[in-house]
N, C-alpha and C. Protein backbone atom coordinates (compact mmCIF):
# COMPACT_ATOMS: atom_id res chain seq x y z
N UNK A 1 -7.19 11.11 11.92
CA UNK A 1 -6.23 11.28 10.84
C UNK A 1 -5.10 10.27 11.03
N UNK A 2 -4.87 9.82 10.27
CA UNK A 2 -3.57 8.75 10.07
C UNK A 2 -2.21 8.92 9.43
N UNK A 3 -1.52 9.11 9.76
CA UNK A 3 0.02 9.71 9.05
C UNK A 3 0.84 7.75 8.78
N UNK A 4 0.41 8.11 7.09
CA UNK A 4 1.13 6.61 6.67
C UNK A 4 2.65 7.12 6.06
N UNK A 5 3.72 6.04 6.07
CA UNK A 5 5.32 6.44 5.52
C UNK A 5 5.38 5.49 4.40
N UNK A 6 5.43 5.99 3.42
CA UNK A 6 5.66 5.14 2.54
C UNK A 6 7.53 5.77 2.05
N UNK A 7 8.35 4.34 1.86
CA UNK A 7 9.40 4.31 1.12
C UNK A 7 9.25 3.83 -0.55
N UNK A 8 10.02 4.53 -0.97
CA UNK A 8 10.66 4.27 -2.35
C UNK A 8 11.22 4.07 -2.49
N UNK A 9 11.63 3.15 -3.92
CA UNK A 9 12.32 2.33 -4.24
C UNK A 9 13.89 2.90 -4.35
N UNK A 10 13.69 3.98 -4.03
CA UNK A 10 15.15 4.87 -4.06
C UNK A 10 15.56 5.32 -2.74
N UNK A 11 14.94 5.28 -1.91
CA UNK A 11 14.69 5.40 -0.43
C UNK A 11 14.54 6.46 0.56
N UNK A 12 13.80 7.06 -0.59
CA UNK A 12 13.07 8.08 -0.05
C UNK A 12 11.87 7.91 1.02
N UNK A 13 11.75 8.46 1.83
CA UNK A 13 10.77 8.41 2.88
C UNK A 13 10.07 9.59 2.79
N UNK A 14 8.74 9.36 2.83
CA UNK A 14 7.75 10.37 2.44
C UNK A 14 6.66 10.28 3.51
N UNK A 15 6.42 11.01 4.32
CA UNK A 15 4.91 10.75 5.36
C UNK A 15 3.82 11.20 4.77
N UNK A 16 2.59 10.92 4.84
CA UNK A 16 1.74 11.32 3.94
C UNK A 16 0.58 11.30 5.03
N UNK A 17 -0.53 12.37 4.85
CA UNK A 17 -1.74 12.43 6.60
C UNK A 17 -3.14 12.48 5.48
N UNK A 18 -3.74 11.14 5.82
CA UNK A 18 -4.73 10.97 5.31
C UNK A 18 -6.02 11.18 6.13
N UNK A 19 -7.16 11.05 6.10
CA UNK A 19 -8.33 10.65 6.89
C UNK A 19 -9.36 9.67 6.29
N UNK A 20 -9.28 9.77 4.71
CA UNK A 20 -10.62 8.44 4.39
C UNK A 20 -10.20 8.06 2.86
N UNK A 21 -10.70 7.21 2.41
CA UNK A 21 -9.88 6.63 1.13
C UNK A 21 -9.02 5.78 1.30
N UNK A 22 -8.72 5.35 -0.24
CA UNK A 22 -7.67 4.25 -0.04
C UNK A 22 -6.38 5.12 0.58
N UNK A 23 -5.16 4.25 0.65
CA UNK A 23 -4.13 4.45 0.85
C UNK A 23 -3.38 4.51 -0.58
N UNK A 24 -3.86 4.18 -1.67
CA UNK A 24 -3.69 4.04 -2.82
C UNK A 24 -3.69 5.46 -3.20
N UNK A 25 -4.90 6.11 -3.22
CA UNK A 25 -5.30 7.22 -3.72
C UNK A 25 -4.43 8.53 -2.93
N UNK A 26 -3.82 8.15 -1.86
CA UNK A 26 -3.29 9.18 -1.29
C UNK A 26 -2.18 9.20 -1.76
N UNK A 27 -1.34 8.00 -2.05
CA UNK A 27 0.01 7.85 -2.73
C UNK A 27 -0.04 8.50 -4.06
N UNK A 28 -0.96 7.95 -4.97
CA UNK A 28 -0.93 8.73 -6.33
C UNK A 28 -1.18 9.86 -6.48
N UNK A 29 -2.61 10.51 -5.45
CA UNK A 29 -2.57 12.26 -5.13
C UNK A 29 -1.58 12.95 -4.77
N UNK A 30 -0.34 12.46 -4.40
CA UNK A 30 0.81 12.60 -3.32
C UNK A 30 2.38 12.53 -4.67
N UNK A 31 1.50 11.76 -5.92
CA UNK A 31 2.94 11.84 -6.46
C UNK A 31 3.88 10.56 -5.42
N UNK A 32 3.69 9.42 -5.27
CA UNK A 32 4.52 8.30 -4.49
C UNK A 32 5.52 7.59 -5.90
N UNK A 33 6.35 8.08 -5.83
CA UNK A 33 7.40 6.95 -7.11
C UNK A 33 7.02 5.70 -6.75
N UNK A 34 6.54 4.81 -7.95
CA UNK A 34 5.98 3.37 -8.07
C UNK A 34 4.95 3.13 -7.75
N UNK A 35 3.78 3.57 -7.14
CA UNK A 35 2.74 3.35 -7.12
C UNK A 35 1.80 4.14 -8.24
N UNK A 36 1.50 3.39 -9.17
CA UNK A 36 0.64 4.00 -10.72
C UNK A 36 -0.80 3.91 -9.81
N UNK A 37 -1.29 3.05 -9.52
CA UNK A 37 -3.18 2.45 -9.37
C UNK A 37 -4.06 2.70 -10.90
N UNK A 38 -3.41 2.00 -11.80
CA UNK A 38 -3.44 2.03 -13.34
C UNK A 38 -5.39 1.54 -13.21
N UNK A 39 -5.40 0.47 -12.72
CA UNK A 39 -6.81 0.26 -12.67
C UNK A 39 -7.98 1.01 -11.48
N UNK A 40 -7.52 1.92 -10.97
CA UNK A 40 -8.39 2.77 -10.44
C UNK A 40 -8.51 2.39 -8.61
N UNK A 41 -8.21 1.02 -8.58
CA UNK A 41 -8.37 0.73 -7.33
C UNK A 41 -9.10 0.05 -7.17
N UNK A 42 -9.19 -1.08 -7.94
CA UNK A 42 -10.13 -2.22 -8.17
C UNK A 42 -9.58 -3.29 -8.12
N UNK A 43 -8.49 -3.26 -7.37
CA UNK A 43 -7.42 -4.88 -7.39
C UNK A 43 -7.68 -5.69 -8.38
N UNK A 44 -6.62 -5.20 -9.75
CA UNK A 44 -7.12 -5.86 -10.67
C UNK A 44 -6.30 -5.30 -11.45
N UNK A 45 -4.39 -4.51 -10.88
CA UNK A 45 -3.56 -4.39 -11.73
C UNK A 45 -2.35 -4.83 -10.96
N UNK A 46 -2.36 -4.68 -9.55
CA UNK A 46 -0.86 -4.88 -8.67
C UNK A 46 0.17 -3.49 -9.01
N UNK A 47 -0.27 -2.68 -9.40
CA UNK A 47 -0.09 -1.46 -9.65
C UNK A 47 0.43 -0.32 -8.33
N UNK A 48 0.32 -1.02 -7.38
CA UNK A 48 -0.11 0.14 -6.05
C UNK A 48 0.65 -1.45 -4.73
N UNK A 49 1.34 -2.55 -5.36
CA UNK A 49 1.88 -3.53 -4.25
C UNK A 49 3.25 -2.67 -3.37
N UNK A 50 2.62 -3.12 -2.30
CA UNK A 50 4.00 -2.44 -0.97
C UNK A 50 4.02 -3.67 -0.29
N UNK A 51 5.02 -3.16 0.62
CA UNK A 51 5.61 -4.01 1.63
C UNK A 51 5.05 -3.84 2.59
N UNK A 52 4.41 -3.95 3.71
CA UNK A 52 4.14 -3.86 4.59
C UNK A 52 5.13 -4.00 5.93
N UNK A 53 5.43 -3.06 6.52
CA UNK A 53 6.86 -3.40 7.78
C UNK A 53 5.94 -4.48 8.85
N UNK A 54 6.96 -5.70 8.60
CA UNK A 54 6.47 -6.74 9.35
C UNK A 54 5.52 -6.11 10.69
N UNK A 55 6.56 -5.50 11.71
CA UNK A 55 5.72 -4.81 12.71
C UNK A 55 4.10 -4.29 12.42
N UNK A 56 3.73 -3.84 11.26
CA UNK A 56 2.59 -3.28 11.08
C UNK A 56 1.43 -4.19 10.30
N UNK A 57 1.39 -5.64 10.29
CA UNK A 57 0.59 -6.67 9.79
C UNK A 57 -0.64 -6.52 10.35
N UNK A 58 -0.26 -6.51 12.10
CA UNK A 58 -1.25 -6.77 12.71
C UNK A 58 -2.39 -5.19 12.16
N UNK A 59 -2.28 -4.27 11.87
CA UNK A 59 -2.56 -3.20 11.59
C UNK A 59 -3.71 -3.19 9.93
N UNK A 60 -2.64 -3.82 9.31
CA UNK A 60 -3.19 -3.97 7.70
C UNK A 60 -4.66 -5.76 8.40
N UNK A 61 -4.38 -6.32 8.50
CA UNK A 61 -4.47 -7.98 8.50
C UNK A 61 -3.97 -8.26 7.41
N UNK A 62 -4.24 -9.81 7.27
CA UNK A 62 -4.00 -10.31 5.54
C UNK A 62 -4.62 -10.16 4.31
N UNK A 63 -4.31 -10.11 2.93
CA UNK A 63 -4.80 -9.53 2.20
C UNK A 63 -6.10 -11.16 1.78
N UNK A 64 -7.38 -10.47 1.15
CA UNK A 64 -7.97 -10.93 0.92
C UNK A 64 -7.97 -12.23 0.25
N UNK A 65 -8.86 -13.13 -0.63
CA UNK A 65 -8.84 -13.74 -1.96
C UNK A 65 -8.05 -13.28 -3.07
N UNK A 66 -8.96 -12.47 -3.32
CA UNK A 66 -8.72 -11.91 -4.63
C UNK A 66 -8.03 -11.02 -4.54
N UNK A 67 -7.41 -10.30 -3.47
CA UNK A 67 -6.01 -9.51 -3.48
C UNK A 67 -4.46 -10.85 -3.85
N UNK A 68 -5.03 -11.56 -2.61
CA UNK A 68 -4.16 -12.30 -2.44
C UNK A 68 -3.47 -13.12 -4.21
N UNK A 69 -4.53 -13.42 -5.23
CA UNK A 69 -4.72 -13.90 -6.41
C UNK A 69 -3.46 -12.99 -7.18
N UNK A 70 -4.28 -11.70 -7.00
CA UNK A 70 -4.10 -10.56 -7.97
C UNK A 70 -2.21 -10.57 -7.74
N UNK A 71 -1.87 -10.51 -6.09
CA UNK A 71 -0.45 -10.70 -5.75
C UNK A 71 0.14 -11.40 -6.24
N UNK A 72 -0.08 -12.71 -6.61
CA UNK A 72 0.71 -13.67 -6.98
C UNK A 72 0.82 -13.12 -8.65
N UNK A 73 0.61 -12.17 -9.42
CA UNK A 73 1.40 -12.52 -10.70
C UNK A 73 2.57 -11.24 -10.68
N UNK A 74 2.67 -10.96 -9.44
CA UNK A 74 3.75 -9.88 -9.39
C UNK A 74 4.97 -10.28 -8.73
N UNK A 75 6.33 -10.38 -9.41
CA UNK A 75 7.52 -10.71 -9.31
C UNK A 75 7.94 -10.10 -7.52
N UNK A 76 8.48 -8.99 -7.18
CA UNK A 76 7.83 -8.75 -5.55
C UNK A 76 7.58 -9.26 -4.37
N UNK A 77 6.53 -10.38 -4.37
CA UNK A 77 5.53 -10.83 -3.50
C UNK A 77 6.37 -11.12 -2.37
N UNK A 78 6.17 -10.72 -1.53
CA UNK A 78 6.98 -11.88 0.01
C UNK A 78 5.03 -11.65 1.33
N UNK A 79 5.92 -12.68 2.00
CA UNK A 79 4.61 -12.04 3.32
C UNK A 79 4.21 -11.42 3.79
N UNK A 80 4.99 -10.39 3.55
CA UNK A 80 4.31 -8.80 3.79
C UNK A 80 3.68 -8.28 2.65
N UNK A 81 3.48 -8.51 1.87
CA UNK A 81 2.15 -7.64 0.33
C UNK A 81 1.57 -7.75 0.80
N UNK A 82 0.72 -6.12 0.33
CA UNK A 82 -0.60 -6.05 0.26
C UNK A 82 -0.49 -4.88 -1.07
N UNK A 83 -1.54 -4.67 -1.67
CA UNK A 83 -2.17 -3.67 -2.85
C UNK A 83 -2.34 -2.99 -1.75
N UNK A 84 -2.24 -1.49 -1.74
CA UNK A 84 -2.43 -0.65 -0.74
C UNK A 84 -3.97 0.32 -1.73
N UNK A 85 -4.08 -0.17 -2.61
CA UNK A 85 -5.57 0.24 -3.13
C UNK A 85 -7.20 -0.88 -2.48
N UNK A 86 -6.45 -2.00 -1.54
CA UNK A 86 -7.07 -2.74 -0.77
C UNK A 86 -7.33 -2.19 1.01
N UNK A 87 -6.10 -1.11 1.18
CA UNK A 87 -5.80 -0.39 2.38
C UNK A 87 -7.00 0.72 2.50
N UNK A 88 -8.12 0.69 3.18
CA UNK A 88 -8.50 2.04 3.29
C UNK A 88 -8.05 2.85 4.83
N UNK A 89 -8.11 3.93 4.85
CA UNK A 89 -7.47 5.26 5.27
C UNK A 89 -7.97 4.84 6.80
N UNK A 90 -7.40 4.93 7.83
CA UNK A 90 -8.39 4.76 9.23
C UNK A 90 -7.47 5.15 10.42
N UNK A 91 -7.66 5.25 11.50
CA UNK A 91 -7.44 5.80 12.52
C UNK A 91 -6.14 4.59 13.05
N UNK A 92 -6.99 3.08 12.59
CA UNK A 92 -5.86 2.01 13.04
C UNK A 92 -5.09 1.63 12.17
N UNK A 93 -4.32 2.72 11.02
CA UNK A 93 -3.48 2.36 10.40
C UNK A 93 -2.39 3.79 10.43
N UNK A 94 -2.74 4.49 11.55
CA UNK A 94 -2.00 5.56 12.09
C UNK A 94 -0.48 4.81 12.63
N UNK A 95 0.89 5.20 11.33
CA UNK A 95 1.84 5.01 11.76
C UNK A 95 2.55 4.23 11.06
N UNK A 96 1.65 3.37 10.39
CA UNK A 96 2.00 2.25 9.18
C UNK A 96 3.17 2.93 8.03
N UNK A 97 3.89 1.69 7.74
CA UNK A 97 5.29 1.95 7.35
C UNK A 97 4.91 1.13 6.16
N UNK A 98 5.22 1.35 4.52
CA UNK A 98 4.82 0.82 3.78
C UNK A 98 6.22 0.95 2.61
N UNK A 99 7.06 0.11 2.30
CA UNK A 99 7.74 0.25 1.39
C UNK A 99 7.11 -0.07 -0.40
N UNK A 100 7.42 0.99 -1.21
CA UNK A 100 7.05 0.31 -2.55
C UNK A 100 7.80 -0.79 -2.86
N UNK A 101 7.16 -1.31 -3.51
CA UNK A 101 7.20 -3.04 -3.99
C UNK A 101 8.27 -2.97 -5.71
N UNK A 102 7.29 -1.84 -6.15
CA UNK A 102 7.98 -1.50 -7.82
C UNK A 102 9.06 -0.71 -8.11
C-alpha cells in the first residue's frame, strides 16, 4: 500500500492510501481540488498535471514522450511535471508528495 500527499492549490494537504491504479484515479475517487482526468487517463488532456516534490523524481522517473508532449501545452510546466494519470499506484511511490499544478 502506498500513502501518496497530494497539495492543493489552496494548500490543503490531503494523504490518500492507494494499492493499484493510477494515481489519477485515486485523486478524482478522493474528490482532489484540480485534478478533473477529463480524458479518462489516457494522457491526452493535462487534466490530472502535479508537481512532483523535487525529492521524489527519483521515485516517479521522467515522464514519457508523449506525456512529456501532452505537458508542454499546459501553462504550469516546470521540471518536476508529470500527469499523475501516467503515475500508477506501487509500493515505490510510498510517500510521494505531489502538488496540483491547476
Amino acid at each position: 500500500m502506498a500513502k501518496i500527499t497530494f497539495i492543493t492549490s489552496d494548500n490543503e494537504t490531503i494523504t490518500l492510501e492507494g494499492t493499484s491504479g493510477s494515481v489519477m484515479t485515486l485523486a478524482v475517487d478522493n474528490g482532489i481540488k484540480g485534478i478533473d482526468g477529463d480524458c479518462g487517463g489516457v494522457c491526452s488532456c493535462a487534466t490530472c498535471h502535479v508537481h512532483v516534490a523535487p525529492e521524489d523524481m527519483v521515485k516517479t522517473g521522467p515522464a514519457s514522450e508523449i506525456e512529456a508532449d501532452m505537458l508542454e501545452l499546459d501553462d504550469n510546466v516546470n521540471e518536476f511535471s508529470r500527469l499523475c494519470c501516467q503515475l500508477e499506484i506501487s509500493d515505490s511511490l510510498d510517500g510521494i508528495v505531489l502538488k496540483v499544478a491547476n
